[in-house]
C-alpha atoms as a PDB file:
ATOM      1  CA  UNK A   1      96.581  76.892  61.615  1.00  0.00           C
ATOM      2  CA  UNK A   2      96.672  75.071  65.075  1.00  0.00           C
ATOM      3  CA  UNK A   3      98.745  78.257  66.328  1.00  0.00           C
ATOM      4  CA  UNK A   4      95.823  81.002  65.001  1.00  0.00           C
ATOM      5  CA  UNK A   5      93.139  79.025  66.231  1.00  0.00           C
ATOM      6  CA  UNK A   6      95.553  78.905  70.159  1.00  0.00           C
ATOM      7  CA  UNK A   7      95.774  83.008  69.745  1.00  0.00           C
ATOM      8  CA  UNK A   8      92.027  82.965  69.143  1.00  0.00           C
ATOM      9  CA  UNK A   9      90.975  80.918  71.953  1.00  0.00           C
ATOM     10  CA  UNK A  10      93.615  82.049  74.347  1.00  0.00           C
ATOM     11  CA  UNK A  11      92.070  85.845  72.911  1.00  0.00           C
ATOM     12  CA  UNK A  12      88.561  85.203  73.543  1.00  0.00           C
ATOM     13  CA  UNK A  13      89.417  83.679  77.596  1.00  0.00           C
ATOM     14  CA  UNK A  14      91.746  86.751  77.744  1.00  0.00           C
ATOM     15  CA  UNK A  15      89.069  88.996  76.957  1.00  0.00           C
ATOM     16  CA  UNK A  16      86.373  87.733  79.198  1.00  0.00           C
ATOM     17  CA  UNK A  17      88.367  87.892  82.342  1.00  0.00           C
ATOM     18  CA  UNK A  18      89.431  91.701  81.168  1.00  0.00           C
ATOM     19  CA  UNK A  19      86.584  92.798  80.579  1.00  0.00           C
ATOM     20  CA  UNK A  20      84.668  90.838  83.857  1.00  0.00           C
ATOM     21  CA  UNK A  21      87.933  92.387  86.006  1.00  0.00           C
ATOM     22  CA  UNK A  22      88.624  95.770  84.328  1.00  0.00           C
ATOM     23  CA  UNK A  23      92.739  94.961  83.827  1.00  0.00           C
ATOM     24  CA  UNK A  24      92.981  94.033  80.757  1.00  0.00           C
ATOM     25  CA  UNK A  25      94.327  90.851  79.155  1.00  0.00           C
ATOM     26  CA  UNK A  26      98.494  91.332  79.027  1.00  0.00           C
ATOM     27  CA  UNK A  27      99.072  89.401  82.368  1.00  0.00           C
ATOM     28  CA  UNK A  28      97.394  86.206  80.614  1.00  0.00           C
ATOM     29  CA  UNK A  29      98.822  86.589  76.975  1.00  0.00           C
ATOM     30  CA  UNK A  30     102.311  88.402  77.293  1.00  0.00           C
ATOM     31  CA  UNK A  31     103.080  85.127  79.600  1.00  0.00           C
ATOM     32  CA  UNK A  32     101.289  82.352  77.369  1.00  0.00           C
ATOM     33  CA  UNK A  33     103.321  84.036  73.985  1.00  0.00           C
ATOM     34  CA  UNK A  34     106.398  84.118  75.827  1.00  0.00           C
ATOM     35  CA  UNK A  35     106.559  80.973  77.590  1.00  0.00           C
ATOM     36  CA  UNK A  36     104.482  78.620  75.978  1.00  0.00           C
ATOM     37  CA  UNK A  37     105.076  79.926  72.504  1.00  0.00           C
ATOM     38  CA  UNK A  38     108.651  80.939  72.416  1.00  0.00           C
ATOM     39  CA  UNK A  39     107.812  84.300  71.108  1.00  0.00           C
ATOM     40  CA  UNK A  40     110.009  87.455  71.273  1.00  0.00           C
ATOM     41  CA  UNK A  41     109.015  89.599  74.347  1.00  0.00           C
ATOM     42  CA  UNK A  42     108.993  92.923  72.697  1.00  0.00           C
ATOM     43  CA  UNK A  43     106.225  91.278  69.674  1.00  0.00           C
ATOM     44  CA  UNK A  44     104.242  89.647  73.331  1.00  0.00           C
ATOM     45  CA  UNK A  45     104.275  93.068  74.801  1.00  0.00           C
ATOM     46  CA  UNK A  46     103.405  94.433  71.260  1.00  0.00           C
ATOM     47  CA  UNK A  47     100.232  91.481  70.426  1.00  0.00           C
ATOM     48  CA  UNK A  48      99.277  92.755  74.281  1.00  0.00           C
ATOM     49  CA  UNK A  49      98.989  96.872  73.992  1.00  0.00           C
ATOM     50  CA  UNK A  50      96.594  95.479  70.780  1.00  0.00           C
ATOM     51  CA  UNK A  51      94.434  92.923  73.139  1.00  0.00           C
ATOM     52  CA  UNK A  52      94.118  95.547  75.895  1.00  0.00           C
ATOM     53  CA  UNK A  53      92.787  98.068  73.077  1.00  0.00           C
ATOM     54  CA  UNK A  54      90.670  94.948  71.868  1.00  0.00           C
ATOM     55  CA  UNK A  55      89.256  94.639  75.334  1.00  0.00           C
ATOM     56  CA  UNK A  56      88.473  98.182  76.082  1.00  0.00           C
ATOM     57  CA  UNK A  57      86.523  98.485  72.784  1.00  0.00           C
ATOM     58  CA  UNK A  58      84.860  95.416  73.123  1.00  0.00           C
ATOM     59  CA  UNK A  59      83.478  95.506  76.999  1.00  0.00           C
ATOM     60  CA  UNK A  60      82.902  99.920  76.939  1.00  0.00           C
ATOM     61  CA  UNK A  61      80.380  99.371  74.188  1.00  0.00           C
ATOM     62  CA  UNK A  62      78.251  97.350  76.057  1.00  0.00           C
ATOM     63  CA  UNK A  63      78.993  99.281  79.752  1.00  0.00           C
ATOM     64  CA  UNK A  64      77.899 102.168  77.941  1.00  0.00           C
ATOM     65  CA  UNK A  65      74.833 100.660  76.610  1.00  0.00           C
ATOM     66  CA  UNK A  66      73.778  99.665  79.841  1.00  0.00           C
ATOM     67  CA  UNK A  67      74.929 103.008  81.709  1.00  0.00           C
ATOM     68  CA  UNK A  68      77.567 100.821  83.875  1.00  0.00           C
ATOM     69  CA  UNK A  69      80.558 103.170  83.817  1.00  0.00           C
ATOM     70  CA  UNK A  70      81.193 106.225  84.760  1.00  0.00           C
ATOM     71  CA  UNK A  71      82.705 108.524  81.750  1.00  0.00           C
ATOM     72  CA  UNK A  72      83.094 111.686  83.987  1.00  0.00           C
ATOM     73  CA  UNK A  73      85.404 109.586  86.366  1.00  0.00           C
ATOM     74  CA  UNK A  74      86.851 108.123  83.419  1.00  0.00           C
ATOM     75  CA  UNK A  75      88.291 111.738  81.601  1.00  0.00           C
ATOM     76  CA  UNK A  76      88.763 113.242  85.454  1.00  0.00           C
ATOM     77  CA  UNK A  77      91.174 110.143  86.604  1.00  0.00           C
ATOM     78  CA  UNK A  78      92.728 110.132  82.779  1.00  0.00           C
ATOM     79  CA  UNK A  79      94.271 112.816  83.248  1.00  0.00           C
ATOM     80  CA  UNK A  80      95.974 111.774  86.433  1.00  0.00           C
ATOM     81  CA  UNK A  81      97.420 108.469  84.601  1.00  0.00           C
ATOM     82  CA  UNK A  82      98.262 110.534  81.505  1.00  0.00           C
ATOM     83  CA  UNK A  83     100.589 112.972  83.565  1.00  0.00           C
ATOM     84  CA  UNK A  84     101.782 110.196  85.615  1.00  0.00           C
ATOM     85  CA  UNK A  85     103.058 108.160  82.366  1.00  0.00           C
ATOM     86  CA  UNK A  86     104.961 110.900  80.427  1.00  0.00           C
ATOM     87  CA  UNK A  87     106.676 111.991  83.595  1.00  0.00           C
ATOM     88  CA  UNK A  88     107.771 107.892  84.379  1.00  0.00           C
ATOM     89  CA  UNK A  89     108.804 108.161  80.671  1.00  0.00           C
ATOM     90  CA  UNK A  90     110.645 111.363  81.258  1.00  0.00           C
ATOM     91  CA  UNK A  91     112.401 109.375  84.427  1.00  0.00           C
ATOM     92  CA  UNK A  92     113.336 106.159  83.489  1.00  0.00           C
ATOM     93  CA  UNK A  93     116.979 105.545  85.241  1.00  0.00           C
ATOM     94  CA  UNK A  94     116.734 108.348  87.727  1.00  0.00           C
ATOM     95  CA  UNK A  95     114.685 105.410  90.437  1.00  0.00           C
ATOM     96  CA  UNK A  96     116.206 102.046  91.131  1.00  0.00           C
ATOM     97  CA  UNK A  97     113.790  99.628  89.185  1.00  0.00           C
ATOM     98  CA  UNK A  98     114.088  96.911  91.851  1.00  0.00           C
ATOM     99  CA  UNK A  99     113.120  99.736  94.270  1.00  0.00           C
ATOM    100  CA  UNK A 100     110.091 100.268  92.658  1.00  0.00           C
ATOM    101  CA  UNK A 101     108.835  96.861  92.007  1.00  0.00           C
ATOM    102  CA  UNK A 102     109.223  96.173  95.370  1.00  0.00           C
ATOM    103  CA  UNK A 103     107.117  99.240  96.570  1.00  0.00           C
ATOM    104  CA  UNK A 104     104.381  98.612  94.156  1.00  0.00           C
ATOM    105  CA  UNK A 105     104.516  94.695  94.931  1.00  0.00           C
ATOM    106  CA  UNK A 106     103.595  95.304  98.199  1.00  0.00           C
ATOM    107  CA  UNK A 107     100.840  97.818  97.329  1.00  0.00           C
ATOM    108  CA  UNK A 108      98.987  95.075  95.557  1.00  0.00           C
ATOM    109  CA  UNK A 109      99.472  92.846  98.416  1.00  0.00           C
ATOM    110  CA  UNK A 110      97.909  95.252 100.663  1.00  0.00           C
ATOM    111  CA  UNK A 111      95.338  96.156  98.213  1.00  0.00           C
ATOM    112  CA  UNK A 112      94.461  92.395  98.491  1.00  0.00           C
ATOM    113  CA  UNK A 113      94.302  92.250 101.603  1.00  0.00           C
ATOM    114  CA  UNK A 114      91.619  95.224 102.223  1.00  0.00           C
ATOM    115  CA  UNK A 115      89.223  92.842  99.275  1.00  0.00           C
ATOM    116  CA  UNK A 116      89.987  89.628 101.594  1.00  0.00           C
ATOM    117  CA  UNK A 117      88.559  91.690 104.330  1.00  0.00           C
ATOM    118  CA  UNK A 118      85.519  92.743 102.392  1.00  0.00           C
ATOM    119  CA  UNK A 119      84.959  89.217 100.966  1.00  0.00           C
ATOM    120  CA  UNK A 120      84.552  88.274 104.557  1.00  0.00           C
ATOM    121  CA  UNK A 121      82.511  91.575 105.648  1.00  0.00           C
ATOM    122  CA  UNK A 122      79.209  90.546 107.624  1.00  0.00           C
ATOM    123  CA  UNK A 123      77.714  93.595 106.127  1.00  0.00           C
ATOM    124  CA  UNK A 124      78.260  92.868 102.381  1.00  0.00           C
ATOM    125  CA  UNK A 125      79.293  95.477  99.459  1.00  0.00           C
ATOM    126  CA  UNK A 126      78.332  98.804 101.007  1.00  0.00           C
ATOM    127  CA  UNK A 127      77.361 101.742  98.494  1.00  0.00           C
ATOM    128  CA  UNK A 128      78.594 104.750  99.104  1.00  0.00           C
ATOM    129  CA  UNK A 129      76.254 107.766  98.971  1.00  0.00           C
ATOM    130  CA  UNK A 130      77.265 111.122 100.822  1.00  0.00           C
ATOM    131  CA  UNK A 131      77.919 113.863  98.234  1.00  0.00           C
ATOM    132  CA  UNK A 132      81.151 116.050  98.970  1.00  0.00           C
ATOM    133  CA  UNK A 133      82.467 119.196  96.924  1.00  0.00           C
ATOM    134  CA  UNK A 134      84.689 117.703  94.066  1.00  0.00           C
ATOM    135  CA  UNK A 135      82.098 115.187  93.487  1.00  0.00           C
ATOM    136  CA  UNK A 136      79.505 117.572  93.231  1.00  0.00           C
ATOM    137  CA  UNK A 137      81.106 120.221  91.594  1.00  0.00           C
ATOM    138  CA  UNK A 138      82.419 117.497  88.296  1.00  0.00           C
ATOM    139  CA  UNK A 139      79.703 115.464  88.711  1.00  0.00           C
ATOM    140  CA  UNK A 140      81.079 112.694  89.335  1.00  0.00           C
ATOM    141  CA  UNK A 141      78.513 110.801  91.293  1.00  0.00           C
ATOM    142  CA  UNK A 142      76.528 108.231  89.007  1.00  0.00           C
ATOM    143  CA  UNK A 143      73.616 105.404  88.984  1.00  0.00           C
ATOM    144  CA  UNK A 144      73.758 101.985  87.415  1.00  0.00           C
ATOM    145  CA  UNK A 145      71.238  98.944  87.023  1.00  0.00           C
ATOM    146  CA  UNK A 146      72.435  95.557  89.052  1.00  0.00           C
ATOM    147  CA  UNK A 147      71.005  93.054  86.683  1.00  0.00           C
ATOM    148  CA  UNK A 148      72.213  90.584  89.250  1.00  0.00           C
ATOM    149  CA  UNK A 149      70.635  92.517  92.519  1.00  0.00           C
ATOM    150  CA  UNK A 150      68.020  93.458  90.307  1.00  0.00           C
ATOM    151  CA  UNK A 151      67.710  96.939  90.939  1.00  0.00           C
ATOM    152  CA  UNK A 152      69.163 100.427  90.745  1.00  0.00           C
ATOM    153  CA  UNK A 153      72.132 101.522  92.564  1.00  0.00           C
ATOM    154  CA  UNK A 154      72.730 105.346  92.941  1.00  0.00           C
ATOM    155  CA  UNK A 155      76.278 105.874  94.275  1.00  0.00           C
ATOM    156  CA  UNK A 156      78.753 108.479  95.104  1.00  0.00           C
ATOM    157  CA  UNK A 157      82.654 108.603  96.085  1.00  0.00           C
ATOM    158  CA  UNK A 158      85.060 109.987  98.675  1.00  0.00           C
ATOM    159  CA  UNK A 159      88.694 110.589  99.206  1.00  0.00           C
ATOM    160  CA  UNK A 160      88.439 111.893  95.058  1.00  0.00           C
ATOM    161  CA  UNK A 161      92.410 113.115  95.796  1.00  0.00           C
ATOM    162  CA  UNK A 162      93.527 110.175  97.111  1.00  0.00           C
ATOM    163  CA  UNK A 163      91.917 108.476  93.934  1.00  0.00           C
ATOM    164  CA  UNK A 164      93.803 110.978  91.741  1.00  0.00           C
ATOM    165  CA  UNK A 165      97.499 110.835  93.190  1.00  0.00           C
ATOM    166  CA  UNK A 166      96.553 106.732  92.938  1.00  0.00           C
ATOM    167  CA  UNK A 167      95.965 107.272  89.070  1.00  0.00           C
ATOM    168  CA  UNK A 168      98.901 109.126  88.880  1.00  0.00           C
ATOM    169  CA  UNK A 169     101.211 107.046  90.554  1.00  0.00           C
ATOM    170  CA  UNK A 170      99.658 103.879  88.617  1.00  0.00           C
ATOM    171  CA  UNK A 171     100.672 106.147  85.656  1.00  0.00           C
ATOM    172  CA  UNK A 172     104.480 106.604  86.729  1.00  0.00           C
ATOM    173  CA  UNK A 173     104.650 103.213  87.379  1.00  0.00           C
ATOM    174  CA  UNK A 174     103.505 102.106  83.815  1.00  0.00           C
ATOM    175  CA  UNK A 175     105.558 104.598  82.406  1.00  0.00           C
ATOM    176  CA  UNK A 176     108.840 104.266  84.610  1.00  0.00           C
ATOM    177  CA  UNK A 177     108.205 100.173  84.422  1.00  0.00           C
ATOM    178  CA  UNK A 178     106.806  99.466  80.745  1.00  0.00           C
ATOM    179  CA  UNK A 179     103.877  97.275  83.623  1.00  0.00           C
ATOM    180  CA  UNK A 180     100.041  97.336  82.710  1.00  0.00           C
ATOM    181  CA  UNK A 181      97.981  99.520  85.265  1.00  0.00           C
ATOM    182  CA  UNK A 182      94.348  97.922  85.048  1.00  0.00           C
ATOM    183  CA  UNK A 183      94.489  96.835  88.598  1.00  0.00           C
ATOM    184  CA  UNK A 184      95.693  99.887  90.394  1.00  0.00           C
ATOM    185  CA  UNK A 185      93.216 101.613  88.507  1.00  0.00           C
ATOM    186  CA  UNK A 186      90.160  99.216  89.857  1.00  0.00           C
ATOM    187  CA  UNK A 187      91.896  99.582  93.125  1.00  0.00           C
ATOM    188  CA  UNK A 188      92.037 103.196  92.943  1.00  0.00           C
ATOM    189  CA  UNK A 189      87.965 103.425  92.260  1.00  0.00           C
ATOM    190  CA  UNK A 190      87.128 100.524  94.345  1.00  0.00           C
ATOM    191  CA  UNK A 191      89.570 100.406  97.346  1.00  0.00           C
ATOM    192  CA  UNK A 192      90.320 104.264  97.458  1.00  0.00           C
ATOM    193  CA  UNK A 193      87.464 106.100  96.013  1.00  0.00           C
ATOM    194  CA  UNK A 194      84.783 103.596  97.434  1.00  0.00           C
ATOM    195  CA  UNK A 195      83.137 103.044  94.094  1.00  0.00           C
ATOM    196  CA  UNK A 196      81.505 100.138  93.241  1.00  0.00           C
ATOM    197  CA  UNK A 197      83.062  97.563  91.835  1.00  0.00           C
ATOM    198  CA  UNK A 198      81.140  97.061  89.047  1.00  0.00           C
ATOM    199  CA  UNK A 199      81.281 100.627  87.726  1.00  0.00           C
ATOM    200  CA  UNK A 200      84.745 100.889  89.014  1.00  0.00           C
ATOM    201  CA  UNK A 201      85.753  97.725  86.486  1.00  0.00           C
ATOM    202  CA  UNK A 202      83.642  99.109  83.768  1.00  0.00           C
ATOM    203  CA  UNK A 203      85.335 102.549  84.231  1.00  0.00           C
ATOM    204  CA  UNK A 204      88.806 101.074  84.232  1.00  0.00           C
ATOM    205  CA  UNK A 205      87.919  99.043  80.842  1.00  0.00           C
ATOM    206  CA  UNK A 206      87.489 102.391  79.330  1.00  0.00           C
ATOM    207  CA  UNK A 207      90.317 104.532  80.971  1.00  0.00           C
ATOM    208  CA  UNK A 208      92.911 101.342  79.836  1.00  0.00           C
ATOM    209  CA  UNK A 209      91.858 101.371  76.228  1.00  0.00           C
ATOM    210  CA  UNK A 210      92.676 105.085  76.268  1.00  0.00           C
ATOM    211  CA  UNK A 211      96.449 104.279  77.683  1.00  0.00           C
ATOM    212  CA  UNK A 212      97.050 101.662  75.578  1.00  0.00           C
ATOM    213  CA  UNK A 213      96.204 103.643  71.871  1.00  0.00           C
ATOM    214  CA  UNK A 214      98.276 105.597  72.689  1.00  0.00           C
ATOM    215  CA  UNK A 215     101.607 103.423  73.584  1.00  0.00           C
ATOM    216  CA  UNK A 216     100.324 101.284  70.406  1.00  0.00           C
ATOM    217  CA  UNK A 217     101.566 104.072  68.076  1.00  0.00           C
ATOM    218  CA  UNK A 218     105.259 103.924  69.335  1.00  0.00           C
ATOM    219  CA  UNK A 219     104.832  99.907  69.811  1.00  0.00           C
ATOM    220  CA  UNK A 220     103.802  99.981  65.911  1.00  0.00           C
ATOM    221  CA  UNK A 221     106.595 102.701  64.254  1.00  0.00           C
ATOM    222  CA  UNK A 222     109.393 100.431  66.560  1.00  0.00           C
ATOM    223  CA  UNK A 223     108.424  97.277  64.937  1.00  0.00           C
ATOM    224  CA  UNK A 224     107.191  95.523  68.052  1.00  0.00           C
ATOM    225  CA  UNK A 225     103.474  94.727  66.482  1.00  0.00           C
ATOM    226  CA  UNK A 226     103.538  91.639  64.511  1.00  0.00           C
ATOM    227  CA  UNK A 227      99.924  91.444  62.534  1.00  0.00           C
ATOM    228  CA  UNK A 228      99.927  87.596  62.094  1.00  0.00           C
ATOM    229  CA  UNK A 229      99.640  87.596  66.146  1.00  0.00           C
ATOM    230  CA  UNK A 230      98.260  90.471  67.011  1.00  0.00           C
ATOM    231  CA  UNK A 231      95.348  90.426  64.158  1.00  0.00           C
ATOM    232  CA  UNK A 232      93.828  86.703  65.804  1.00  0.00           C
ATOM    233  CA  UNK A 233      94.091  87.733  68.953  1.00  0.00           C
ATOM    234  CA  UNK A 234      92.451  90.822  68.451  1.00  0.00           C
ATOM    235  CA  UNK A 235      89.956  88.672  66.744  1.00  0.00           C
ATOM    236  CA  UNK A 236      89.253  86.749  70.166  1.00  0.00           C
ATOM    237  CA  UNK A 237      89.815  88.996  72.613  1.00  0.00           C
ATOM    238  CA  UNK A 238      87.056  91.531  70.695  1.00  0.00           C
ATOM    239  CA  UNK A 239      84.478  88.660  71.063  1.00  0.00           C
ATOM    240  CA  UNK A 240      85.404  87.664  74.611  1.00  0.00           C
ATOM    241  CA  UNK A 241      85.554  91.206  75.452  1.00  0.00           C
ATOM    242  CA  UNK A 242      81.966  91.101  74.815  1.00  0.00           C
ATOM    243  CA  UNK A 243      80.795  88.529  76.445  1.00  0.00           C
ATOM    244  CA  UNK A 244      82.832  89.178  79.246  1.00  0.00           C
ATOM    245  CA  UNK A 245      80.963  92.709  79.412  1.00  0.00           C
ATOM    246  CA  UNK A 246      77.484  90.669  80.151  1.00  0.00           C
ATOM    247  CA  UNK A 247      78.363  88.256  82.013  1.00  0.00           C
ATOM    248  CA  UNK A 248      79.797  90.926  84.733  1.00  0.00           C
ATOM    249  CA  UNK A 249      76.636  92.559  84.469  1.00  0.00           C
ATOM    250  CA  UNK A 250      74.777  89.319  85.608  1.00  0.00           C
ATOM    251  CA  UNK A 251      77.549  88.356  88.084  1.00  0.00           C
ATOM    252  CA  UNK A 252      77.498  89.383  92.365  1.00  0.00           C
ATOM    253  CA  UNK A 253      80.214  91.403  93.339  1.00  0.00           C
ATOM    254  CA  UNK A 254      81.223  89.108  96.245  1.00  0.00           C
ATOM    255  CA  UNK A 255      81.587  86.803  92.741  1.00  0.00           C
ATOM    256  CA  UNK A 256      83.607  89.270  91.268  1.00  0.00           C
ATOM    257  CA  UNK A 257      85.951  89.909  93.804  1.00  0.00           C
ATOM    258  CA  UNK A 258      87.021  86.431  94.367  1.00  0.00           C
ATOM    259  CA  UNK A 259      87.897  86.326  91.066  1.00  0.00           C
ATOM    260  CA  UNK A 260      90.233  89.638  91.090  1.00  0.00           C
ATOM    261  CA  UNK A 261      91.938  88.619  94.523  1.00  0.00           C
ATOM    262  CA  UNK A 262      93.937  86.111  93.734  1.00  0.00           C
ATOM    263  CA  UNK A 263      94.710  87.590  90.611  1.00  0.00           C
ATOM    264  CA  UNK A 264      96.474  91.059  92.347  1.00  0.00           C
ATOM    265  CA  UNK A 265      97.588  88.889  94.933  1.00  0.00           C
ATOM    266  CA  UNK A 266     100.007  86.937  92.650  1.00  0.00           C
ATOM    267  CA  UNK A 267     100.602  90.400  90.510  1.00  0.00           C
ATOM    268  CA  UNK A 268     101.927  91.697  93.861  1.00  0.00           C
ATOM    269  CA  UNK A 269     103.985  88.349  94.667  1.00  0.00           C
ATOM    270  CA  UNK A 270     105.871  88.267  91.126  1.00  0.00           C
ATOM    271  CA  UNK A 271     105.907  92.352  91.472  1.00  0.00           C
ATOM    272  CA  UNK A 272     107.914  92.404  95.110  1.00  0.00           C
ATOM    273  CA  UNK A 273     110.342  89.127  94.297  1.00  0.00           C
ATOM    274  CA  UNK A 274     110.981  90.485  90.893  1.00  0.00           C
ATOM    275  CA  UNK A 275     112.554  93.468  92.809  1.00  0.00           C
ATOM    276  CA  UNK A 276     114.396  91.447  95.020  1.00  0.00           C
ATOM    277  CA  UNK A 277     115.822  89.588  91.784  1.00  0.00           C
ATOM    278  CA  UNK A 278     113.750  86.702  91.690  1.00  0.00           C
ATOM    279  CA  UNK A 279     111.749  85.551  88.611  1.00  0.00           C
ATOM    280  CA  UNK A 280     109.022  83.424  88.963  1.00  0.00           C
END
C-alpha cells in the first residue's frame, strides 16, 4: 500500500513538471524506481514510456482546449523524429556510444547556456513574427492566449530546417541511445525555431506522447511493462499532467525557463561524463 500510494505521488509531481516543461516525466521516475526502489531498469524504463504517454494525454487535452500548441508543427517536426529513430534503431553499434553521449552532453550544455542568456536578456521573451516560405506555405505560424500576460500572442518561426535536422537528430539519438528526447525537442522549437516557449512546451507534450506509443508496443510484447507499477503511476502522472497543463498556462516564461535550465543543464552534465565513463 505505502509503495502505490509513493508511485502515485511521485506520478502526479512527475506529471506536473512534464507537462509545465514539455519533457516528459522518465528523468524523475526511471531514477526514483531504480535507485530508491530497487527496481529492475528495463520494468523503470518500461513504468516510464507509460508515464510519458500519461503525460502527453493528460497536458495536450487541455493545450488543445486552450489553442496553446501548435498541431501543424507537431505532424511537420514528427516526421523528422520518426525517421531519425528507426534509422538510430537501424544503427545501433555502428557509432561509439560514449562518442555520442558526449556530443549530445555538450549540446544540452550549450543549449543551456543560450536560456541563461535569455533569462538575463534586458529585452525580455521576444516573439517572433516575420513570415518566410516554409512557414507560409505549411502553415505553420500560429496564435495563442497568455493567460499570464493577459493577452494574445500571434507568432511565427525561422530557421524551420535547422528545426527539422534538430528533430531528427533528437530522433537518432533516442533511437541509437534508448534516451528520452523531450528536451531537444523544446530546444529545437524554442532555441532553434524561435518559438515561444509556451507553445513550443505544449507542442513537445504532444509530439512525445506520439514517440512513446509507439516504443510502448515493443516495451509491452518484451515483458518490460509491469502493470502493478506502471497502472499507479499512470494514475498520478494523468492527474498531474493536468494540472501541470494550467498551471503553465498561468505561469511567465522567464518562470518557466528557470525551471527547465537547470534541469538540461544537469541532463547535459550526466549526458557528457556518462560518455567519458563516469556515472553519477
Amino acid at each position: 500500500m505505502n509503495s502505490m500510494l509513493l508511485l502515485l505521488v511521485m506520478g502526479v509531481g512527475a506529471g506536473v513538471l512534464g507537462a509545465i516543461l514539455g519533457i516528459g516525466g522518465g528523468m524523475i521516475i526511471t531514477p526514483v524506481l531504480t535507485i530508491m526502489m530497487g527496481l529492475d531498469i528495463k520494468y523503470a524504463i518500461g513504468a516510464s514510456i507509460i508515464s510519458v504517454i500519461a503525460t502527453s494525454s493528460g497536458s495536450t487535452i487541455a493545450y488543445l482546449k486552450d489553442d496553446m500548441l501548435n498541431l501543424r508543427v507537431a505532424m511537420f517536426l514528427e516526421i523528422a523524429t520518426t525517421v531519425g529513430a528507426i534509422m538510430g534503431a537501424l544503427l545501433v553499434g555502428m557509432f561509439s556510444s560514449n562518442f555520442l553521449y558526449v556530443l549530445f552532453g555538450f549540446f544540452l550544455l550549450y543549449s543551456s547556456y543560450n536560456m541563461i542568456r535569455k533569462l538575463f536578456d534586458k529585452k525580455g521573451e521576444v516573439v517572433y513574427t516575420e513570415t518566410g516560405e516554409i512557414v507560409e506555405k505549411f502553415k505553420l505560424a500560429s496564435t495563442y492566449y497568455d493567460k499570464a500576460e493577459q493577452k494574445q500572442i500571434d507568432y511565427s518561426m525561422k530557421n524551420v530546417p535547422g528545426g527539422f535536422i534538430m528533430m531528427w537528430a533528437a530522433g537518432l539519438a533516442s533511437g541509437l541511445l534508448g534516451i528520452g528526447s523531450g528536451a531537444f525537442k523544446v530546444i529545437a522549437m524554442d532555441t532553434i525555431m524561435k518559438m515561444p516557449l509556451k507553445p513550443s512546451s505544449a507542442t513537445s507534450n504532444l509530439m512525445m506522447g506520439v514517440t512513446a506509443a509507439a516504443s510502448a508496443t515493443v516495451y509491452f510484447f518484451n515483458g518490460s511493462i509491469r502493470p502493478d507499477i506502471a497502472a499507479p503511476l499512470a494514475i498520478g502522472v494523468l492527474v498531474g499532467a493536468t494540472i501541470g497543463a494550467r498551471l503553465m498556462q498561468v505561469l511567465k516564461p522567464r518562470v518557466i525557463r528557470m525551471i527547465f535550465v537547470p534541469i538540461i543543464l544537469y541532463m547535459g552534465i550526466q549526458m557528457a561524463l556518462k560518455g567519458f565513463g563516469v556515472n553519477i
